[in-house]
C-alpha atoms as a PDB file:
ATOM      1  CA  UNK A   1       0.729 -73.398  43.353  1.00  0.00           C
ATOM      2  CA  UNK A   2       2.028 -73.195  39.731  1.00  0.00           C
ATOM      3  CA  UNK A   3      -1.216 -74.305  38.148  1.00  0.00           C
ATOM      4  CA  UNK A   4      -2.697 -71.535  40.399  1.00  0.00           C
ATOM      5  CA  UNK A   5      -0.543 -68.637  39.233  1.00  0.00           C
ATOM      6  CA  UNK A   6      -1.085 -69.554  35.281  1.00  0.00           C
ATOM      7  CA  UNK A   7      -4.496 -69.433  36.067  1.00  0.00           C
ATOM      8  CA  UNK A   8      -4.686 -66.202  37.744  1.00  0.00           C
ATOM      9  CA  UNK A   9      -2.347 -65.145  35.024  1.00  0.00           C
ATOM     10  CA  UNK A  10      -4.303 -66.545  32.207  1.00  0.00           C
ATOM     11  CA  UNK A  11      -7.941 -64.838  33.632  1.00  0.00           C
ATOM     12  CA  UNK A  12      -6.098 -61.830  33.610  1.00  0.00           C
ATOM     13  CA  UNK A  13      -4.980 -61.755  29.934  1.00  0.00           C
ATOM     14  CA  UNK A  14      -8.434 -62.820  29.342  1.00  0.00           C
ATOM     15  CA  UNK A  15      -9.788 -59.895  31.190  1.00  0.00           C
ATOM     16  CA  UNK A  16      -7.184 -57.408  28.932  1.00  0.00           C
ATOM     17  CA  UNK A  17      -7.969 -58.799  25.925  1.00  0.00           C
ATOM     18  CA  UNK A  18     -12.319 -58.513  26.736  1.00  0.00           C
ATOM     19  CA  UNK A  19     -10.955 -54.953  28.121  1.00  0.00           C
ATOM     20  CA  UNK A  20      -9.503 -54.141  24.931  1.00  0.00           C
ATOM     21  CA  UNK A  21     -11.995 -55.508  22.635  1.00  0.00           C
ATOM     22  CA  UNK A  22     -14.911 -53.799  24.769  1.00  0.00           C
ATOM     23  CA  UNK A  23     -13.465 -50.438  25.560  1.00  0.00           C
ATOM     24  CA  UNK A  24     -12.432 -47.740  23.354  1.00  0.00           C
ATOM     25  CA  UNK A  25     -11.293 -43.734  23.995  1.00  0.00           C
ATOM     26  CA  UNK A  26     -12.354 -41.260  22.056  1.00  0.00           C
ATOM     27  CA  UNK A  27      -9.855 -37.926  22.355  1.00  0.00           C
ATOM     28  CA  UNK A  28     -11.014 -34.383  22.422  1.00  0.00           C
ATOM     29  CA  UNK A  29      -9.707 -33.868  19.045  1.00  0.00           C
ATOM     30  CA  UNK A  30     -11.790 -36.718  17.433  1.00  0.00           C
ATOM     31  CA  UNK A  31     -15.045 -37.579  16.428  1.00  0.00           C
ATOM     32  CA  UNK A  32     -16.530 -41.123  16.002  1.00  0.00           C
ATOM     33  CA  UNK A  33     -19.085 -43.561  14.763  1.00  0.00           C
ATOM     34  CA  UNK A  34     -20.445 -46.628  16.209  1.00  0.00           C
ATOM     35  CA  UNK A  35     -21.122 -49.515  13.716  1.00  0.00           C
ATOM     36  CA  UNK A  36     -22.785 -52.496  13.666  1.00  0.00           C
ATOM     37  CA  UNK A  37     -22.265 -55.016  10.577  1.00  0.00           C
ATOM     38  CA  UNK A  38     -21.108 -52.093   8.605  1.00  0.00           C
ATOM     39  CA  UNK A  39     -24.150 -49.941   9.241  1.00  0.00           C
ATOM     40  CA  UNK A  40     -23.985 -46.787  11.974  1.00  0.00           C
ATOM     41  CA  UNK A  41     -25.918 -47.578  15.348  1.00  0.00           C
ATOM     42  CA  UNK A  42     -24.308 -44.435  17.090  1.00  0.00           C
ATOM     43  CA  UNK A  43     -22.981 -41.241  15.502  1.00  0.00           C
ATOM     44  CA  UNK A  44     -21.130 -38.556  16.948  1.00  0.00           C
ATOM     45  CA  UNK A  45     -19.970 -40.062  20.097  1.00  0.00           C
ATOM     46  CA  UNK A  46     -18.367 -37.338  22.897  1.00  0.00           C
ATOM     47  CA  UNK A  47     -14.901 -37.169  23.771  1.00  0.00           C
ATOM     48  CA  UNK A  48     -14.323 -40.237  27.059  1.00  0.00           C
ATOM     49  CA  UNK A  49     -14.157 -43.461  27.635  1.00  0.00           C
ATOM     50  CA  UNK A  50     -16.893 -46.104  25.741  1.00  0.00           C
ATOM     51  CA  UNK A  51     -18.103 -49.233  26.120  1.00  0.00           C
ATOM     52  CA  UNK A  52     -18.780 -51.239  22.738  1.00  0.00           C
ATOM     53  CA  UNK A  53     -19.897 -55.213  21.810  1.00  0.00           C
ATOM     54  CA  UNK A  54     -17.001 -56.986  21.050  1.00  0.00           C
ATOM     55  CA  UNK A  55     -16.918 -58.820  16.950  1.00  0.00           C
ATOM     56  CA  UNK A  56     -20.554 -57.219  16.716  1.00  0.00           C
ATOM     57  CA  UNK A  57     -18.837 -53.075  16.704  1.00  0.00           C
ATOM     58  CA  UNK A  58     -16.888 -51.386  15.241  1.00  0.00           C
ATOM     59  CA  UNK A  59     -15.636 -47.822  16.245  1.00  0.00           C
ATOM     60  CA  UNK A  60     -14.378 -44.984  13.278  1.00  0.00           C
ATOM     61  CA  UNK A  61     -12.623 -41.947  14.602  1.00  0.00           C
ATOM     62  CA  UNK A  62     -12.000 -38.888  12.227  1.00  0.00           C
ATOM     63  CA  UNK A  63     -10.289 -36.077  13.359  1.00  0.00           C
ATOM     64  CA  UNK A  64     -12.374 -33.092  14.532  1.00  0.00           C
ATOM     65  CA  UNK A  65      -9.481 -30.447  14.204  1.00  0.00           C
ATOM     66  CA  UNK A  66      -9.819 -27.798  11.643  1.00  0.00           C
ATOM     67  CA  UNK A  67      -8.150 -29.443   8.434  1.00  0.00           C
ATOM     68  CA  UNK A  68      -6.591 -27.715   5.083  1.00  0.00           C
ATOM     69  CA  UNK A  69      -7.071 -28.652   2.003  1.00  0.00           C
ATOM     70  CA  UNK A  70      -4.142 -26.615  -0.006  1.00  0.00           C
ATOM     71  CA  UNK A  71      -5.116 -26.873  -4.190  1.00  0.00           C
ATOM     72  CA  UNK A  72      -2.496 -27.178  -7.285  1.00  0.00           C
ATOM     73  CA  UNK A  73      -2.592 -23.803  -9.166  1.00  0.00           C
ATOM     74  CA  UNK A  74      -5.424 -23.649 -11.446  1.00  0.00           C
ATOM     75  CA  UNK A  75      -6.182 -21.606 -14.781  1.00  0.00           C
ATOM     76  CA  UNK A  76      -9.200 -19.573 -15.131  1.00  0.00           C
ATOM     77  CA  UNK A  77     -10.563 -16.624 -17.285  1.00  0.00           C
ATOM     78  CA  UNK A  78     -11.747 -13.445 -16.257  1.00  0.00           C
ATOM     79  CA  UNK A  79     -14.573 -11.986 -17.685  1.00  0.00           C
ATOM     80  CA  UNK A  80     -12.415 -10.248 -19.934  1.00  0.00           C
ATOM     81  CA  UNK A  81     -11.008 -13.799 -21.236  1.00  0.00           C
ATOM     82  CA  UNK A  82      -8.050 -12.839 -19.787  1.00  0.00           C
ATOM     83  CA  UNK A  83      -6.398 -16.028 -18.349  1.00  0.00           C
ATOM     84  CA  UNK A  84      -5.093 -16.116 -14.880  1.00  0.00           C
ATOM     85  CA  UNK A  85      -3.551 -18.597 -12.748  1.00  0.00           C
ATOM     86  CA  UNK A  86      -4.967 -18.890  -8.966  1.00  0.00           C
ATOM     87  CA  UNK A  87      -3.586 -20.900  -5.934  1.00  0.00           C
ATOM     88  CA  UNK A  88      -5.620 -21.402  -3.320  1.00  0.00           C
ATOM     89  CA  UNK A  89      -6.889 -23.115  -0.342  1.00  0.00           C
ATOM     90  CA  UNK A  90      -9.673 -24.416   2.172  1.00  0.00           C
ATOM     91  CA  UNK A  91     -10.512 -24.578   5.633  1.00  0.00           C
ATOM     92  CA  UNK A  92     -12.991 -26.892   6.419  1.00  0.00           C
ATOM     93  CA  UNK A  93     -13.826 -29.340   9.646  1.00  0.00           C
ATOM     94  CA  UNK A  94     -16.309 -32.019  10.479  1.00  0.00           C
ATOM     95  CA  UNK A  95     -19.807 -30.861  11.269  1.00  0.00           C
ATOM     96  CA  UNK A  96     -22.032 -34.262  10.887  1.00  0.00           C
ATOM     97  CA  UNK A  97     -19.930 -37.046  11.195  1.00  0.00           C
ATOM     98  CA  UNK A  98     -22.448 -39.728  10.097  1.00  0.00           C
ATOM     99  CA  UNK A  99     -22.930 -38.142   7.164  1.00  0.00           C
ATOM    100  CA  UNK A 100     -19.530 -37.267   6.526  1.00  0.00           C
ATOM    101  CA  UNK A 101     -19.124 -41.038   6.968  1.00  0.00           C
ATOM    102  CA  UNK A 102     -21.514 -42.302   4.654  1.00  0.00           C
ATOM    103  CA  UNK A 103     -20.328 -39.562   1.855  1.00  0.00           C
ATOM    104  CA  UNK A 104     -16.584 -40.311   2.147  1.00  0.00           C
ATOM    105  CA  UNK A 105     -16.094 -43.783   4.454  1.00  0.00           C
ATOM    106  CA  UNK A 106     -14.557 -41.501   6.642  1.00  0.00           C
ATOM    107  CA  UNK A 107     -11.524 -40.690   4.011  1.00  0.00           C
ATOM    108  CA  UNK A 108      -9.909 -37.392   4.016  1.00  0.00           C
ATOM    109  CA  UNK A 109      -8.668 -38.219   0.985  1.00  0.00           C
ATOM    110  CA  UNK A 110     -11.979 -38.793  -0.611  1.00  0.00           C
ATOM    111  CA  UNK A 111     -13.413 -35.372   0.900  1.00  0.00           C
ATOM    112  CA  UNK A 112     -10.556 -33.164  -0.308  1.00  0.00           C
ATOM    113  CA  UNK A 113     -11.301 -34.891  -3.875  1.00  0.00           C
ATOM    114  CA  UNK A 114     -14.433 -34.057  -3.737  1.00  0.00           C
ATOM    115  CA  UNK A 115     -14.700 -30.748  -2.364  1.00  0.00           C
ATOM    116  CA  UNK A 116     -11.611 -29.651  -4.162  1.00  0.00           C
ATOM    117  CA  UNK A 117     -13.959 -30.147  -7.543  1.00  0.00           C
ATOM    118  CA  UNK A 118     -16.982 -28.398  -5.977  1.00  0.00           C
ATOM    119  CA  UNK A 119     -13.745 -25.434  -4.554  1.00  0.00           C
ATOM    120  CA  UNK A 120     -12.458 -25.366  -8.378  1.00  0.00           C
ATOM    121  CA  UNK A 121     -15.948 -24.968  -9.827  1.00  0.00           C
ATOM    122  CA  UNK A 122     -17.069 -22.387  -7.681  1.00  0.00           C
ATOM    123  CA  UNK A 123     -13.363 -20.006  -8.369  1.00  0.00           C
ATOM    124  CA  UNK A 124     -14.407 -20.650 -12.441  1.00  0.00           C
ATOM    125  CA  UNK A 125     -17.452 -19.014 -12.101  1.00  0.00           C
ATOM    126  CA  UNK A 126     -16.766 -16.204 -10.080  1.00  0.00           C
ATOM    127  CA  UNK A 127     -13.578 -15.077 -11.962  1.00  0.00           C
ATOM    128  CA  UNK A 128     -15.961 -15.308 -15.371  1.00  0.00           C
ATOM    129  CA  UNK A 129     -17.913 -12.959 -13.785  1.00  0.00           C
ATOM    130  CA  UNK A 130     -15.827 -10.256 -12.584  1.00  0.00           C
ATOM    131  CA  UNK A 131     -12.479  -7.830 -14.302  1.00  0.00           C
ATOM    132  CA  UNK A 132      -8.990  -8.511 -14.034  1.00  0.00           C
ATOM    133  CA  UNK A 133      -9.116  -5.336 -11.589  1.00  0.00           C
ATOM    134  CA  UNK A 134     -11.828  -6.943  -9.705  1.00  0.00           C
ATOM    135  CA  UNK A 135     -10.537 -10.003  -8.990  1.00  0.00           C
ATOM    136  CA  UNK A 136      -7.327  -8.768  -8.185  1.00  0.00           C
ATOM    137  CA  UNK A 137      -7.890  -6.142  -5.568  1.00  0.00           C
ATOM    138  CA  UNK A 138     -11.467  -4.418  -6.285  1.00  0.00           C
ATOM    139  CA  UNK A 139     -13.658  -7.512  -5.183  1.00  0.00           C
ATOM    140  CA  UNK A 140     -11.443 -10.093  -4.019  1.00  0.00           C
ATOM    141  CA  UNK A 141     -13.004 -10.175  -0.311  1.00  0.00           C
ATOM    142  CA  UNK A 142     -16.927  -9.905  -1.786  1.00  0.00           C
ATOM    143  CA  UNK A 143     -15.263 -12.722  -4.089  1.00  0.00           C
ATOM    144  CA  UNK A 144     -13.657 -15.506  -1.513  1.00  0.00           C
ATOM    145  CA  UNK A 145     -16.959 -14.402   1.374  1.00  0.00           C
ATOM    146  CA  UNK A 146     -19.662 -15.456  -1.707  1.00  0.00           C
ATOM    147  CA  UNK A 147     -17.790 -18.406  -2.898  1.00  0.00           C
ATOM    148  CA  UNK A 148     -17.259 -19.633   0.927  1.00  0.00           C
ATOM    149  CA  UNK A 149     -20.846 -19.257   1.711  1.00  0.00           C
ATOM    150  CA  UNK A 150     -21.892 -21.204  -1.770  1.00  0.00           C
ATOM    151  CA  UNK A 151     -19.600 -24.262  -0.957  1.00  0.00           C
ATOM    152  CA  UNK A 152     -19.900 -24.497   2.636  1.00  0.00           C
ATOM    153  CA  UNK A 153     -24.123 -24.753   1.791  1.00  0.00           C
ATOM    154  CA  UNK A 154     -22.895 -28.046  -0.613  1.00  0.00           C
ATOM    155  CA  UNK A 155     -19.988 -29.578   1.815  1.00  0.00           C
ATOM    156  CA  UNK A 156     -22.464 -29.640   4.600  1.00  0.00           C
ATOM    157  CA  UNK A 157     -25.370 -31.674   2.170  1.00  0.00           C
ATOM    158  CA  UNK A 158     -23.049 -33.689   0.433  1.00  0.00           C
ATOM    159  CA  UNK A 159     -20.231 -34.209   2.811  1.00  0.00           C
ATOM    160  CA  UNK A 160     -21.419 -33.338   6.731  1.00  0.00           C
ATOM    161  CA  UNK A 161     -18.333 -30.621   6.732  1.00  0.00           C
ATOM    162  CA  UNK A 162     -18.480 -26.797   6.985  1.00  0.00           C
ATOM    163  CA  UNK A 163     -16.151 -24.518   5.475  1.00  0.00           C
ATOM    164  CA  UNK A 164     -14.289 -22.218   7.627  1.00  0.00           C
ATOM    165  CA  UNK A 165     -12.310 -20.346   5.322  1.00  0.00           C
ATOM    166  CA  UNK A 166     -11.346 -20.372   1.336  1.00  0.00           C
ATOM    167  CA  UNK A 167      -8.384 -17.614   0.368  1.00  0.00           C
ATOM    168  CA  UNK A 168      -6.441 -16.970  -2.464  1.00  0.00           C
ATOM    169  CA  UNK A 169      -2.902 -17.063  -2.009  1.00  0.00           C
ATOM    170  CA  UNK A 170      -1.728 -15.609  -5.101  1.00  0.00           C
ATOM    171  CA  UNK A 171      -3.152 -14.730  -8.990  1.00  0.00           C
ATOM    172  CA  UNK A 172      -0.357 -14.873 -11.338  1.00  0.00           C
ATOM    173  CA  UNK A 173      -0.443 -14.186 -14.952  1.00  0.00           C
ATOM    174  CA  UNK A 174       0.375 -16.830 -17.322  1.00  0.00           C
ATOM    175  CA  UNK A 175       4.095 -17.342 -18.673  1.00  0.00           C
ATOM    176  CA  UNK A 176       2.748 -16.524 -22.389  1.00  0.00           C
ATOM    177  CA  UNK A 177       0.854 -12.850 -21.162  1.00  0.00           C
ATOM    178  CA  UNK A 178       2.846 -11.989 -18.478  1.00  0.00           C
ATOM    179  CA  UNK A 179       5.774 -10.555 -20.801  1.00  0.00           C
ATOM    180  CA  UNK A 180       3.209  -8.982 -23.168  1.00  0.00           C
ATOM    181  CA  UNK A 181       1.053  -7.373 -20.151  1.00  0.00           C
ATOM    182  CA  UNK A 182       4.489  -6.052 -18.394  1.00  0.00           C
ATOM    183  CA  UNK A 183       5.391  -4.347 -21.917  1.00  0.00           C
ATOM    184  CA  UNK A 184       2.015  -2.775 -21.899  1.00  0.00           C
ATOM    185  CA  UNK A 185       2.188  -1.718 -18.443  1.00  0.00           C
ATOM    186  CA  UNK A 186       5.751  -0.056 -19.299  1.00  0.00           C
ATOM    187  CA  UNK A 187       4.088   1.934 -21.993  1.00  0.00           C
ATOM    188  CA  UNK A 188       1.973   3.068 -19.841  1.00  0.00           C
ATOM    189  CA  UNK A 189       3.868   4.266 -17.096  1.00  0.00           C
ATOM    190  CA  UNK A 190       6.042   5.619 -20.347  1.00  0.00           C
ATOM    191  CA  UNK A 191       3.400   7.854 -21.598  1.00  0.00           C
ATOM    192  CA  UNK A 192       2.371   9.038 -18.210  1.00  0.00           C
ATOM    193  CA  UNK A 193       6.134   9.946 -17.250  1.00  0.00           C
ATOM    194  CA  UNK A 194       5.504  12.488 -20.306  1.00  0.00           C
ATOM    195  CA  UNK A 195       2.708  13.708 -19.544  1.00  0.00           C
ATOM    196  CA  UNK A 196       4.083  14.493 -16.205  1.00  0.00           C
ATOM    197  CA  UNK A 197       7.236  16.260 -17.483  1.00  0.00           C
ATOM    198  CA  UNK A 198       5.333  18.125 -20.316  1.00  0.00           C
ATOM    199  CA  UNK A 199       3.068  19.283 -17.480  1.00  0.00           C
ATOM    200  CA  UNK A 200       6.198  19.881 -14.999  1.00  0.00           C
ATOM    201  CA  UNK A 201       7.657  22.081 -17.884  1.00  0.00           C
ATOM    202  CA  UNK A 202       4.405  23.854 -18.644  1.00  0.00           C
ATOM    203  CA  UNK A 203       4.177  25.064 -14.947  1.00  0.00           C
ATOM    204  CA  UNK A 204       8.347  25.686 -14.794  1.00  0.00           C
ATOM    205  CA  UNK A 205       7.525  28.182 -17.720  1.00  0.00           C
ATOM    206  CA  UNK A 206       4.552  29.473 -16.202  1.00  0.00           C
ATOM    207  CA  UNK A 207       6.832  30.288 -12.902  1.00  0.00           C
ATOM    208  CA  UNK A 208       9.773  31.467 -14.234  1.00  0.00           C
ATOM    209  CA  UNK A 209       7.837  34.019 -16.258  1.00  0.00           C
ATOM    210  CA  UNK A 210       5.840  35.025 -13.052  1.00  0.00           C
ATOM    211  CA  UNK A 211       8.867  35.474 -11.812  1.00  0.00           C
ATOM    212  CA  UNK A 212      10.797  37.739 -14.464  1.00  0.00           C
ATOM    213  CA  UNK A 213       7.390  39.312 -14.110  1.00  0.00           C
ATOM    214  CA  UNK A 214       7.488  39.977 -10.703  1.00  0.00           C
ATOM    215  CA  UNK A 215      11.341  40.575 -11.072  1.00  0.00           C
ATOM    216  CA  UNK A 216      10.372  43.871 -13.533  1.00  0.00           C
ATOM    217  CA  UNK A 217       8.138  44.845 -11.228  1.00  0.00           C
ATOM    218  CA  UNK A 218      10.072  45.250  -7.917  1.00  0.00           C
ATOM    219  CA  UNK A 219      12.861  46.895 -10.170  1.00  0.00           C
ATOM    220  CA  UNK A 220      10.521  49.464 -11.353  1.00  0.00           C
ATOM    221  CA  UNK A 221       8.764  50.108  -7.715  1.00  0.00           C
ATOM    222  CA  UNK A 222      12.599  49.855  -6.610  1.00  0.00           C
ATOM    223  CA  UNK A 223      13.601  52.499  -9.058  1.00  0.00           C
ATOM    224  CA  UNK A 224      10.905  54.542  -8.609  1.00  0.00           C
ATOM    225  CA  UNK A 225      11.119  55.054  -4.690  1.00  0.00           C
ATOM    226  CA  UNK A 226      14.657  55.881  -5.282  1.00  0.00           C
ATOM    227  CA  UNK A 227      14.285  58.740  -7.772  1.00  0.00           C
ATOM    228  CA  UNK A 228      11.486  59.559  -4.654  1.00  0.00           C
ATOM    229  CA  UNK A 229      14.211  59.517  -2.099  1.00  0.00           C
ATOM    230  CA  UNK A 230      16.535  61.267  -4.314  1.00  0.00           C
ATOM    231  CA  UNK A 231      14.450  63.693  -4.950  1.00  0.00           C
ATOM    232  CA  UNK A 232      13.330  64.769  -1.563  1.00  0.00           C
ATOM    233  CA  UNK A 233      17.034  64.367  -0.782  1.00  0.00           C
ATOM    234  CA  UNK A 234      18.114  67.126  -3.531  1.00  0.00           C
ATOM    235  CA  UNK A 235      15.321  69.159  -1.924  1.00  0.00           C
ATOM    236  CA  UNK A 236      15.961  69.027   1.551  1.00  0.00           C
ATOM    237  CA  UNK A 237      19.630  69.903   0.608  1.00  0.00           C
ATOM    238  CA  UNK A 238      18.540  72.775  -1.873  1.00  0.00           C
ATOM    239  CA  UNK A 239      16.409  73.988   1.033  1.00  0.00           C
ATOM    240  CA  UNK A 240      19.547  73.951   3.650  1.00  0.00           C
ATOM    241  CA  UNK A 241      21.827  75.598   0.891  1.00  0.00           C
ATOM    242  CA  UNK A 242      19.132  78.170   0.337  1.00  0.00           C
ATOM    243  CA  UNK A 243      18.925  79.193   3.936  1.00  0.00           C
ATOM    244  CA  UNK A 244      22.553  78.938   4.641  1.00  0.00           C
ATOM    245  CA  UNK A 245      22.860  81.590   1.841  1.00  0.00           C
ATOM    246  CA  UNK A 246      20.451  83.747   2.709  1.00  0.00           C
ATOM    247  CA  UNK A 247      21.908  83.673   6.548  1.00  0.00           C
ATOM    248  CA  UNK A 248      25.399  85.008   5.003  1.00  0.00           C
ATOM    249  CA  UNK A 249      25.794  85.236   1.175  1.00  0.00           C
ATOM    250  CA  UNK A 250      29.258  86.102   1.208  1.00  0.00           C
ATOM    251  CA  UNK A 251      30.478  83.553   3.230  1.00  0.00           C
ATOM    252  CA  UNK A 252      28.372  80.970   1.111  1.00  0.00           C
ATOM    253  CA  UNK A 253      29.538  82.301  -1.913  1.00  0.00           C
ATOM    254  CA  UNK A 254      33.464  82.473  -0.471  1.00  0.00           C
ATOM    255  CA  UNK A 255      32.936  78.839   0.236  1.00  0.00           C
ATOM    256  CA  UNK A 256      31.155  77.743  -3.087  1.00  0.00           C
ATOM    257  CA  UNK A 257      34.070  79.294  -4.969  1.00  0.00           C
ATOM    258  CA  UNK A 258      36.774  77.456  -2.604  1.00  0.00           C
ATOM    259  CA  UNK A 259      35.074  74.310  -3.446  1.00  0.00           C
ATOM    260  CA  UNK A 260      35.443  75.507  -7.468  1.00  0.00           C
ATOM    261  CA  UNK A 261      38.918  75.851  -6.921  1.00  0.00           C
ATOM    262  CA  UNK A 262      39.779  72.402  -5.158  1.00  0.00           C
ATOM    263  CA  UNK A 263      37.770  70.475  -7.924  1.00  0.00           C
ATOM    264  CA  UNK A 264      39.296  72.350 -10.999  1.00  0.00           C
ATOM    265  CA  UNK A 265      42.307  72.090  -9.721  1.00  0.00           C
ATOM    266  CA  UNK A 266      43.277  68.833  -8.312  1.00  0.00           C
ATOM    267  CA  UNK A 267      44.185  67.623 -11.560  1.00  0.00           C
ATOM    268  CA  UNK A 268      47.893  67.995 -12.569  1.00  0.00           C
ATOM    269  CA  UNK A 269      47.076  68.002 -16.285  1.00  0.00           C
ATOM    270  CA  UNK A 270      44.002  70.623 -16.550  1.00  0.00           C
ATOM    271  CA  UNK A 271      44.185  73.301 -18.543  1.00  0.00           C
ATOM    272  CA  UNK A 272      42.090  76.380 -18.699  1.00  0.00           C
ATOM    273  CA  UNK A 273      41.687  79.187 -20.802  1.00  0.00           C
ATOM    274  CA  UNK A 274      39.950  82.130 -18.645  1.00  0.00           C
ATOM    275  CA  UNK A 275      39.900  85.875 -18.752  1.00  0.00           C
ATOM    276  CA  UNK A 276      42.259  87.378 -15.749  1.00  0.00           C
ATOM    277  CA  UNK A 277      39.518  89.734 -15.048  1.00  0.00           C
ATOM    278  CA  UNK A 278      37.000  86.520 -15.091  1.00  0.00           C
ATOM    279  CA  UNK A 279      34.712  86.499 -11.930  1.00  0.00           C
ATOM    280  CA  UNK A 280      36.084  82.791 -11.269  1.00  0.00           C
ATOM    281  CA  UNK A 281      39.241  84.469 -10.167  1.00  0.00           C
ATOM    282  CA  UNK A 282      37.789  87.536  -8.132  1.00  0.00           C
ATOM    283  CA  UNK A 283      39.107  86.578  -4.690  1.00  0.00           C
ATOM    284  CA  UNK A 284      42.654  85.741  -5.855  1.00  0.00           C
ATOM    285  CA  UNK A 285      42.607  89.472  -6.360  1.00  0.00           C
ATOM    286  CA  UNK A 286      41.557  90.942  -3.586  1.00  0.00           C
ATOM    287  CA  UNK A 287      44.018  91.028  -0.907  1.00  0.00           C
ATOM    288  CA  UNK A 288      41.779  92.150   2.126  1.00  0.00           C
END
């Protein structure tokens, strides 16, 4: 009964171990190669379970995710010669994986190496052929789209990959410009700031003498239609004077010379040197 169970228990380790050596799984986020004495019998096997000859295969996954390859900062000249430092990256994912097995041995390491030359190559070029300006915000898209499509035609000869995406993080000047450029930049924005306030005072002058101008102006029309007022005033009052005199002359006169007398005088101090028979006096005389 003993030699029965190690038996049982022996064909099944047996049976694992065949199992193991024969079968392999190959996840959705993988890709893989079949080989046979080092050379590739079956490339690009799907996602499942497989079946492969024990000693006699040998199975290479690589991982069929979308990878990055993020580059160390890297100097380059415009086409200015003005020297600019660029950090950067790539996108990039398995397309053929035999190929990208026979370029690299299926090393990451190898294809980041590689393509990061072909990446840095590509960014010297097209920053020697474009401006500071253009680099920097005028062409930058055009810039990373033509570069992209120029590498990802290489990485898929050379390597079997294709190139998703290649950005620029960030374009920094170098340590030995970047003070010189910021003084220039501050002179700049110096001299514009005066031309701005020489023009702001220009147009302050120009305003305030519109409006000393216009000032003058409405002072004069003001003027004017008051002398206007005033005047039809006196003669609206000259013309109610005249024809309350002529409705009773002696009454108006009686009452003109009342008026004479309250004005002259109200002042203790006046003095004045009349005739008594003077006409300013003629109704203190009469006595009915």
């Amino acid at each position: 009964m003993k030699n029965l169970s190690f038996s049982i228990l022996f064909l099944l380790l047996i049976a694992l171990l065949v199992g193991s050596q024969t079968l392999y799984v190959v996840k959705e986020t993988e890709r893989a190669v079949v080989l046979k004495f080092g050379e590739i019998v079956q490339d690009d096997v799907q996602p499942g379970l497989h079946f492969k000859i024990p000693v006699m295969n040998e199975v290479k996954k690589f991982d069929a995710r979308i990878l990055t390859m993020d580059s160390r900062p890297q100097r380059y000249l415009t086409l200015e010669k003005k020297a600019v430092i660029v950090d950067s990256y790539v996108k990039w994912k398995i397309e053929n994986v035999s190929r990208f097995y026979q370029a690299t041995s299926g090393d990451e390491f190898v294809a980041n190496r590689v393509l990061s030359s072909r990446v840095d190559t590509g960014l010297r070029n097209q920053f020697g052929e474009r401006t500071m300006h253009e680099v920097v915000s005028g062409e930058r898209e055009e810039l990373m789209t033509e570069l992209r499509d120029r590498i990802d035609t290489v990485a898929k000869n050379e390597l079997g990959i294709t190139i998703v995406d290649i950005r620029v993080k960030r374009i920094d000047l170098p340590p030995d410009v970047s003070e010189s450029v910021y003084q220039r930049m501050r002179t700049e924005r110096e001299r514009e700031a005066r031309e701005h306030r020489s023009k702001g005072l220009e147009l302050a002058e120009g305003i305030r003498a519109d409006a000393d101008r216009q000032q003058v102006v409405l002072e004069a029309e003001a003027q004017r239609d008051a002398e206007m007022i005033r005047g039809d005033g006196d003669a609206q009052a000259a013309a109610i004077y005249a024809d309350a005199y002529t409705q009773d002359p002696d009454f108006y006169e009686f009452y003109r010379s009342l008026q004479a007398y309250r004005e002259s005088f109200s002042g203790n101090g006046d003095l004045f040197v009349l005739k008594p028979d003077s006409e300013f006096f003629q109704y203190f005389k009469q006595t009915n």
